[in-house]
Protein backbone atom coordinates (compact mmCIF):
# COMPACT_ATOMS: atom_id res chain seq x y z
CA UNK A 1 -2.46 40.46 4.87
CA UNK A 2 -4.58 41.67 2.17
CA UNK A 3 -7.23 39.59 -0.45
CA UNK A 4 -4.13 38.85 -2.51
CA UNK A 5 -1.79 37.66 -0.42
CA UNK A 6 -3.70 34.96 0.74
CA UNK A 7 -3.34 31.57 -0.14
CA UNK A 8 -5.03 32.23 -3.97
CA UNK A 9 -6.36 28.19 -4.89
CA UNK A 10 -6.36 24.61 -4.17
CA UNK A 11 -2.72 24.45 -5.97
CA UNK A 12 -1.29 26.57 -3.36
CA UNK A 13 -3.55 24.94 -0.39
CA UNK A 14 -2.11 21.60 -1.61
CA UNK A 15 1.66 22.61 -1.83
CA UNK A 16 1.31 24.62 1.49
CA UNK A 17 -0.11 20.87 3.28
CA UNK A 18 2.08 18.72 1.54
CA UNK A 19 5.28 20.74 2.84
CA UNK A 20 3.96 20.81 6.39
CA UNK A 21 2.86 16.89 6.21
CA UNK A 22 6.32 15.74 4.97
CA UNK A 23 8.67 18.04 6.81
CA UNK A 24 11.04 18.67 3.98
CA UNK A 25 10.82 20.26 -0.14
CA UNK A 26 12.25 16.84 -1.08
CA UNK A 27 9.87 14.81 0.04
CA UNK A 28 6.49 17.05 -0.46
CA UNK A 29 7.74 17.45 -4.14
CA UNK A 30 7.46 13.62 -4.67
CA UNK A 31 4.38 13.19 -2.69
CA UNK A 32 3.01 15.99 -5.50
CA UNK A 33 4.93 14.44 -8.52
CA UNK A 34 7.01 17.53 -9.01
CA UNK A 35 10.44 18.48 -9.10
CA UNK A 36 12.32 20.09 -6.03
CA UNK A 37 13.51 23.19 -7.60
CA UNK A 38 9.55 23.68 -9.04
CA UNK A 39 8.45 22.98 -6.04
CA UNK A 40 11.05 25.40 -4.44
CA UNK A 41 10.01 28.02 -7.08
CA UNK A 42 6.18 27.80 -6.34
CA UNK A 43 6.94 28.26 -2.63
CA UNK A 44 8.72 31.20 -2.98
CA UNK A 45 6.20 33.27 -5.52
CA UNK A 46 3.56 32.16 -2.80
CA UNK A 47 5.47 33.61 0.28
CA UNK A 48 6.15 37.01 -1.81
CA UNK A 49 2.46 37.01 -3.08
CA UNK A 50 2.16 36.92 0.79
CA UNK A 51 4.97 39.36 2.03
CA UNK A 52 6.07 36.89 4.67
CA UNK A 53 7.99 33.70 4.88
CA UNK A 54 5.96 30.33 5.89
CA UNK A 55 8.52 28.39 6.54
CA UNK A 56 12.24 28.81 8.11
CA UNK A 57 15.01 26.22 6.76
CA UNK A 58 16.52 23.85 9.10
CA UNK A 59 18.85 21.87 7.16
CA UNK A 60 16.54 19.87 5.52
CA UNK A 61 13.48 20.35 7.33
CA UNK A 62 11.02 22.93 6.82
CA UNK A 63 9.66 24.52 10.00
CA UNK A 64 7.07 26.83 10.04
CA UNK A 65 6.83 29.98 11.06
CA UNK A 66 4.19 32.42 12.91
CA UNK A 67 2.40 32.86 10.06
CA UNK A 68 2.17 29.43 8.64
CA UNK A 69 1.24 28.21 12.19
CA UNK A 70 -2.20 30.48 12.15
CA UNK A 71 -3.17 29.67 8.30
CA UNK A 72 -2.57 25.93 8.90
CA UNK A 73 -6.06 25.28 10.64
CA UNK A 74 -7.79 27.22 7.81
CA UNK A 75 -5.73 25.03 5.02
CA UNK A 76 -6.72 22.02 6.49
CA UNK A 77 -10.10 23.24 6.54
CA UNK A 78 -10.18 23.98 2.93
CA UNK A 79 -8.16 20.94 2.38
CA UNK A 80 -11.29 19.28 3.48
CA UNK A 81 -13.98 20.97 1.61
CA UNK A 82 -12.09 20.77 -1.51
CA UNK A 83 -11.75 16.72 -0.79
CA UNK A 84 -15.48 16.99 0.13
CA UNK A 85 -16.46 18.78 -3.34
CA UNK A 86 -14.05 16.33 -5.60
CA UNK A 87 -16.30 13.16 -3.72
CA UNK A 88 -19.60 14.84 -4.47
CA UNK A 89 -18.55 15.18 -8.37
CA UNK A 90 -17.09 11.89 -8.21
CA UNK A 91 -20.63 10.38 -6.87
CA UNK A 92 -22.67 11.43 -9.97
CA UNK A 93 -20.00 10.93 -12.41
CA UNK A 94 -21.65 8.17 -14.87
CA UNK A 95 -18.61 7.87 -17.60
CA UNK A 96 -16.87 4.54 -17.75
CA UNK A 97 -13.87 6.59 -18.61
CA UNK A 98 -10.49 7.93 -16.84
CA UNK A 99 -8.26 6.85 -14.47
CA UNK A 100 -8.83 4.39 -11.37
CA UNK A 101 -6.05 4.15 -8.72
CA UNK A 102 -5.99 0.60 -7.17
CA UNK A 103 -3.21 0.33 -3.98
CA UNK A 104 -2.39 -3.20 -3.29
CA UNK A 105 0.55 -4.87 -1.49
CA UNK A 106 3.41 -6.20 -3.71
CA UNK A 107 2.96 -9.76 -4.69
CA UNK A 108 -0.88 -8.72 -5.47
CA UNK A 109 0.32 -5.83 -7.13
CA UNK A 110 3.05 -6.92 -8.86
CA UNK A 111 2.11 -10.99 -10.14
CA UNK A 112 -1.43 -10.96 -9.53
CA UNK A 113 -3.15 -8.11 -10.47
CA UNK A 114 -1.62 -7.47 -14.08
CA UNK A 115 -2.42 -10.64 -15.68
CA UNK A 116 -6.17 -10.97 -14.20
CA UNK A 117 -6.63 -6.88 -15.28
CA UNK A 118 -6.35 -7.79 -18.93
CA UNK A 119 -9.69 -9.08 -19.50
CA UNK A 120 -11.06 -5.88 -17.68
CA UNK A 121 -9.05 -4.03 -19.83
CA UNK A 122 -10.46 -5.67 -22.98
CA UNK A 123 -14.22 -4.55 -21.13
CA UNK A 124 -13.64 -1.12 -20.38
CA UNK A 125 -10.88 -0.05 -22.70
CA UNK A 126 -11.21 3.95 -21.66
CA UNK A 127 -10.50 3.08 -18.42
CA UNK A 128 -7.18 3.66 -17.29
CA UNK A 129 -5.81 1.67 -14.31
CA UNK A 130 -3.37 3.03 -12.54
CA UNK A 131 -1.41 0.30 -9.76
CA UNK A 132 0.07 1.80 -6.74
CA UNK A 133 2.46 -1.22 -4.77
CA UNK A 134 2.71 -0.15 -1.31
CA UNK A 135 3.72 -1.96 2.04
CA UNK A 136 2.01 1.40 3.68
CA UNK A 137 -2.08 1.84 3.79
CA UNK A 138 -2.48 4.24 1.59
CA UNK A 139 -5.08 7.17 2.26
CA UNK A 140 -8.06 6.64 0.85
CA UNK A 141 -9.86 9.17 2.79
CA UNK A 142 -7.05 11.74 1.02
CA UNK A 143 -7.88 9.88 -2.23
CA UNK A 144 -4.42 8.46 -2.54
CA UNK A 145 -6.05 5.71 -4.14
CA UNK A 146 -9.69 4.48 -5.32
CA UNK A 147 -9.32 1.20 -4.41
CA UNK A 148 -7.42 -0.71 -1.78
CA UNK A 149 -6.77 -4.68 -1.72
CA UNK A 150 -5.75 -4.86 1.95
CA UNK A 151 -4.77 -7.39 4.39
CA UNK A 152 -6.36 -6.93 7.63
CA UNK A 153 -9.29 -5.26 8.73
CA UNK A 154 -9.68 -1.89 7.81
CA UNK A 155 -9.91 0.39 11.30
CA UNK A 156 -11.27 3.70 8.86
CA UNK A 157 -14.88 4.13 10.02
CA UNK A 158 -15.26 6.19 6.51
CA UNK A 159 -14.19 3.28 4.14
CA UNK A 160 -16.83 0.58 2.66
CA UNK A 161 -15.14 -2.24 2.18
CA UNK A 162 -15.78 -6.32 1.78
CA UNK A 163 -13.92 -8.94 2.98
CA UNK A 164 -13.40 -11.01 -0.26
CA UNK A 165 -11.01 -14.32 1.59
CA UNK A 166 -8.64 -15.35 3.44
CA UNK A 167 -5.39 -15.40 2.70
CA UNK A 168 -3.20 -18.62 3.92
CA UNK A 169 0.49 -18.74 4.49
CA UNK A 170 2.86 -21.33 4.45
CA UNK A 171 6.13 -22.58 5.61
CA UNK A 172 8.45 -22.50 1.92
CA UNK A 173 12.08 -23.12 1.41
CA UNK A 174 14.27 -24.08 -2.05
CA UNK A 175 15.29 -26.95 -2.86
CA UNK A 176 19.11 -26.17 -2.72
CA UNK A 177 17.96 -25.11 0.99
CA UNK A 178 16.94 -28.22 1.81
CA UNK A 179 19.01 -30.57 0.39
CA UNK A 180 21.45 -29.74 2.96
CA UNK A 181 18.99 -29.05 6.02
CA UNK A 182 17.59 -31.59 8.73
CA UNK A 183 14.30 -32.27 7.72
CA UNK A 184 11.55 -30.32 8.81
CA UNK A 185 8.52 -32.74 10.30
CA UNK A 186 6.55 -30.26 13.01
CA UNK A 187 6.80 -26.78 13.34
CA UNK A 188 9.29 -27.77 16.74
CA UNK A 189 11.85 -28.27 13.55
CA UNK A 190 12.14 -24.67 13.14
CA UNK A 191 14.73 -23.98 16.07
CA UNK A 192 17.32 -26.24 13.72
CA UNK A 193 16.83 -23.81 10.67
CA UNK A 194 17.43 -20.53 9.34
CA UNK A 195 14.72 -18.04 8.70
CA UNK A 196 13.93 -15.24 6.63
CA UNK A 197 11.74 -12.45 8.37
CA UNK A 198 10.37 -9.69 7.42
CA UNK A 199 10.82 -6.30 10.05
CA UNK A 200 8.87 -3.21 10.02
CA UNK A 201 10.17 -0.08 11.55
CA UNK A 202 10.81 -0.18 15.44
CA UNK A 203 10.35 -3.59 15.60
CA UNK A 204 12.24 -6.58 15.57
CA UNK A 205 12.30 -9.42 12.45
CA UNK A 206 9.32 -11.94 12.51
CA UNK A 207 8.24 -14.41 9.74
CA UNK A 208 5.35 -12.35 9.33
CA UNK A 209 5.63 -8.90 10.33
CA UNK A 210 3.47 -7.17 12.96
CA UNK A 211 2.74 -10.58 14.94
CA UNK A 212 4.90 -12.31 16.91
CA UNK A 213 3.41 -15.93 16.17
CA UNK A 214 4.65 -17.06 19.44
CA UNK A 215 3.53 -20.23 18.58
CA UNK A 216 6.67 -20.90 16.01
CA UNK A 217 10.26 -21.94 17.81
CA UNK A 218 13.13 -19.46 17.28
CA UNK A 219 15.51 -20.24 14.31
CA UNK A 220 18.30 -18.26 13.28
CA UNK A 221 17.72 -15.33 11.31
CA UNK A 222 19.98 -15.27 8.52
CA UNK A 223 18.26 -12.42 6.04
CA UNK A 224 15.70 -10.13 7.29
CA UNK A 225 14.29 -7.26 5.36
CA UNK A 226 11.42 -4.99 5.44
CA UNK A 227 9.90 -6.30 1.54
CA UNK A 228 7.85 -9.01 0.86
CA UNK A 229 9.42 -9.54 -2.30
CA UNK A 230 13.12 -9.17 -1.36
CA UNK A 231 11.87 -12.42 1.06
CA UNK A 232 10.37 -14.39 -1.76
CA UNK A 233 13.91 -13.77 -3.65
CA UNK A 234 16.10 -15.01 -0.19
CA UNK A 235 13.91 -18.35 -0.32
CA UNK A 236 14.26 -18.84 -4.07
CA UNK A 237 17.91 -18.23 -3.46
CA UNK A 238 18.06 -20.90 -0.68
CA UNK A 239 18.70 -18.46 2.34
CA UNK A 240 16.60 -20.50 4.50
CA UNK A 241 12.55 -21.23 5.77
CA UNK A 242 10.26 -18.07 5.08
CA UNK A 243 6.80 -17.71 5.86
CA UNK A 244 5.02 -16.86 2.62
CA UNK A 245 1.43 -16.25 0.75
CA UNK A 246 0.66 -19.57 -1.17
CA UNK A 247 -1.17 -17.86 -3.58
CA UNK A 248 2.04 -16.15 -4.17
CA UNK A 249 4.43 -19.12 -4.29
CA UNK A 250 1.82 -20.92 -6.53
CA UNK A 251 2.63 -17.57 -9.14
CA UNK A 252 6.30 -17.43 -8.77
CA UNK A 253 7.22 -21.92 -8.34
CA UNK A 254 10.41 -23.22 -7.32
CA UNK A 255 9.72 -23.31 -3.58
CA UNK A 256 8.89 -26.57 -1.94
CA UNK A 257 5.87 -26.41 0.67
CA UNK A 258 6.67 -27.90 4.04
CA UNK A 259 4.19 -29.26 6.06
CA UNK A 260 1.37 -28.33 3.48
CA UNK A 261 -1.38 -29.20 5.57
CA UNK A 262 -0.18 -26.34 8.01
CA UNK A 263 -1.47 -22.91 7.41
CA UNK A 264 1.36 -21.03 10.08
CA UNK A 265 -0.72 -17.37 9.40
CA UNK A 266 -4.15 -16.52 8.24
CA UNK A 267 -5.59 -13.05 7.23
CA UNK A 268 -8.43 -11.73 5.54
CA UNK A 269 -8.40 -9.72 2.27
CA UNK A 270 -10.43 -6.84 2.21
CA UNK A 271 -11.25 -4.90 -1.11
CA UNK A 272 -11.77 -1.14 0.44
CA UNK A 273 -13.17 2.12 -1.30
CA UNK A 274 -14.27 5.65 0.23
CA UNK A 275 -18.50 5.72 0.93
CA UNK A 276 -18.77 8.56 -1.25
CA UNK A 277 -17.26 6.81 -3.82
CA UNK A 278 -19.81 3.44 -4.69
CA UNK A 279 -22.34 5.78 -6.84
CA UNK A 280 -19.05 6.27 -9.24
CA UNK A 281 -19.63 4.20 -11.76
CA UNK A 282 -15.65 3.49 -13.19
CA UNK A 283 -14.96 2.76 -9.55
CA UNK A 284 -17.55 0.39 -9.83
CA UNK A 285 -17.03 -1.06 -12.57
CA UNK A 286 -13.72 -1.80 -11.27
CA UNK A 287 -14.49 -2.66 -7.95
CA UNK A 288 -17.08 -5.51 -9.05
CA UNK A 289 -14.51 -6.85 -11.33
CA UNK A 290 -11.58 -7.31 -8.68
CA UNK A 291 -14.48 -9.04 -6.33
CA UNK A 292 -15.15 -11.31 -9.28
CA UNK A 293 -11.67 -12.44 -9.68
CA UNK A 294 -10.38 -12.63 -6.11
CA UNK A 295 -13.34 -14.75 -5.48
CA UNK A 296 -12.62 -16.72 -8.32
CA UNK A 297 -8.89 -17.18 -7.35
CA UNK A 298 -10.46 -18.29 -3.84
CA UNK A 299 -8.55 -21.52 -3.32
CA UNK A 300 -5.55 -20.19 -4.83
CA UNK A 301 -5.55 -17.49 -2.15
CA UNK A 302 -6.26 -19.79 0.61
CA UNK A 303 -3.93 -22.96 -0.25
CA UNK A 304 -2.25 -22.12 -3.26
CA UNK A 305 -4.40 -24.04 -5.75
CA UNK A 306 -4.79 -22.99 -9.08
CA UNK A 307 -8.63 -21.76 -10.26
């Protein structure tokens, strides 16, 4: 393998990764923003720049060969110093200008966020904001995102973060639910009703995925589904009881609270960003303002009220 044959710049160290992290040209050439055949194109001028294949076809997946298996330590290695060198520019970077990518989960990201944001935009009107909803945790190490508004406490040793409040949830049904429903007086009540859960992958429905809240009777699961806001839409449709955010339900309305003195889950916000990151001073700029309005939206976060 000569000097050029070799993987040439961060482009190709990139594409090279993103096909090996995802298994398959479809899905590395949306992780990149690119089209398939491009992506299919760019593979193929790097593999003859080489004068051997990387990867052998399987169907769909994208194996790789020999040769892709001995430069894949080095590309990660690069990977890393390139990630390193875009942090260290990022640190002294002093314009209140470009792009910020905040990752949030929907129902923050899609009712929340956009309405309080306007105001910041009025502040900082070069700064574009750029709202990534995600059920995942996106990688802020990989700088996926900027900024992350994230339930739970982060486990990334790397990440600074602040716990901001904590987020109460509810028991919620329609009206048209429960005009037709035994009443619902303790959380016992439950085993009479139908539920709405919400899964994740590999494991069964809950009211709140990820816990089993073995403290709530059984009910009949009658719509489950793996999106927060597909379960706000079964409730507002009258499937049944869900377990949701009040601060949500307080933006969307038409759901009656039951037991309202009852939070059924608890968890803490947390707004996250990488260490390197807190000298740049967009990021900060952005970062102080969502810490200014989720603690102002405190109570609305942890009951439902309105600041």
């Amino acid at each position: 393998m000569n000097s050029k044959s070799a993987l040439r710049d961060w482009s190709d160290i990139r594409l090279f990764l993103a096909i090996v992290e995802h298994g398959s040209l479809l899905a590395a050439s949306e992780h990149l923003s690119l089209s398939q055949p491009t992506l299919g194109r760019r593979l193929a001028a790097m593999e003859k720049r080489m004068g051997v294949p990387l990867f052998v076809r399987t169907g769909r997946r994208m194996q790789l060969t020999d040769t892709g298996r001995t430069i894949l330590e080095n590309a990660q290695r690069m990977e890393r110093e390139m990630l390193a060198i875009e942090r260290a520019v990022e640190v002294h970077s002093k314009s209140l200008a470009g792009e910020v990518i905040i990752t949030a989960t929907e129902g923050t990201g899609t009712e929340w966020l956009p309405p309080e944001l306007t105001e910041f935009r009025r502040r900082y009107p070069d700064i574009t904001l750029n709202i990534r909803v995600d059920s995942r945790s996106m990688d802020l190490l990989r700088r996926e995102a900027d900024i992350a508004l994230r339930l739970g406490e982060p486990k990334e040793p790397e990440l600074i973060g602040r716990r901001l409040v904590t987020v109460g949830f509810g028991l919620y049904a329609a009206p048209s639910y429960l005009e037709q429903a035994p009443p619902v007086n303790s959380l016992d009540d439950l085993a009479d009703h139908d539920l709405i859960g919400l899964e994740q992958a590999g494991s069964a429905a809950h009211l709140v995925p990820g816990d089993d809240l073995a403290h709530l009777p059984a009910g009949r699961f009658v719509f489950t589904t793996n999106s927060p806001a597909a379960q706000m839409s079964a409730a507002r449709a009258g499937y049944g009881i869900a377990v949701l955010s009040h601060r949500w339900v307080a933006l969307q309305g038409g759901l009656v609270p039951l037991l309202p003195d009852t939070n059924v889950f608890e968890t803490s916000m947390w707004l996250l960003t990488h260490e390197e990151l807190r000298h740049s001073a967009r990021i900060r700029a952005v970062s102080d303002f969502l810490t200014e309005r989720v603690l102002a939206n405190k109570e609305q976060f942890e009951g439902g009220k309105a600041a």
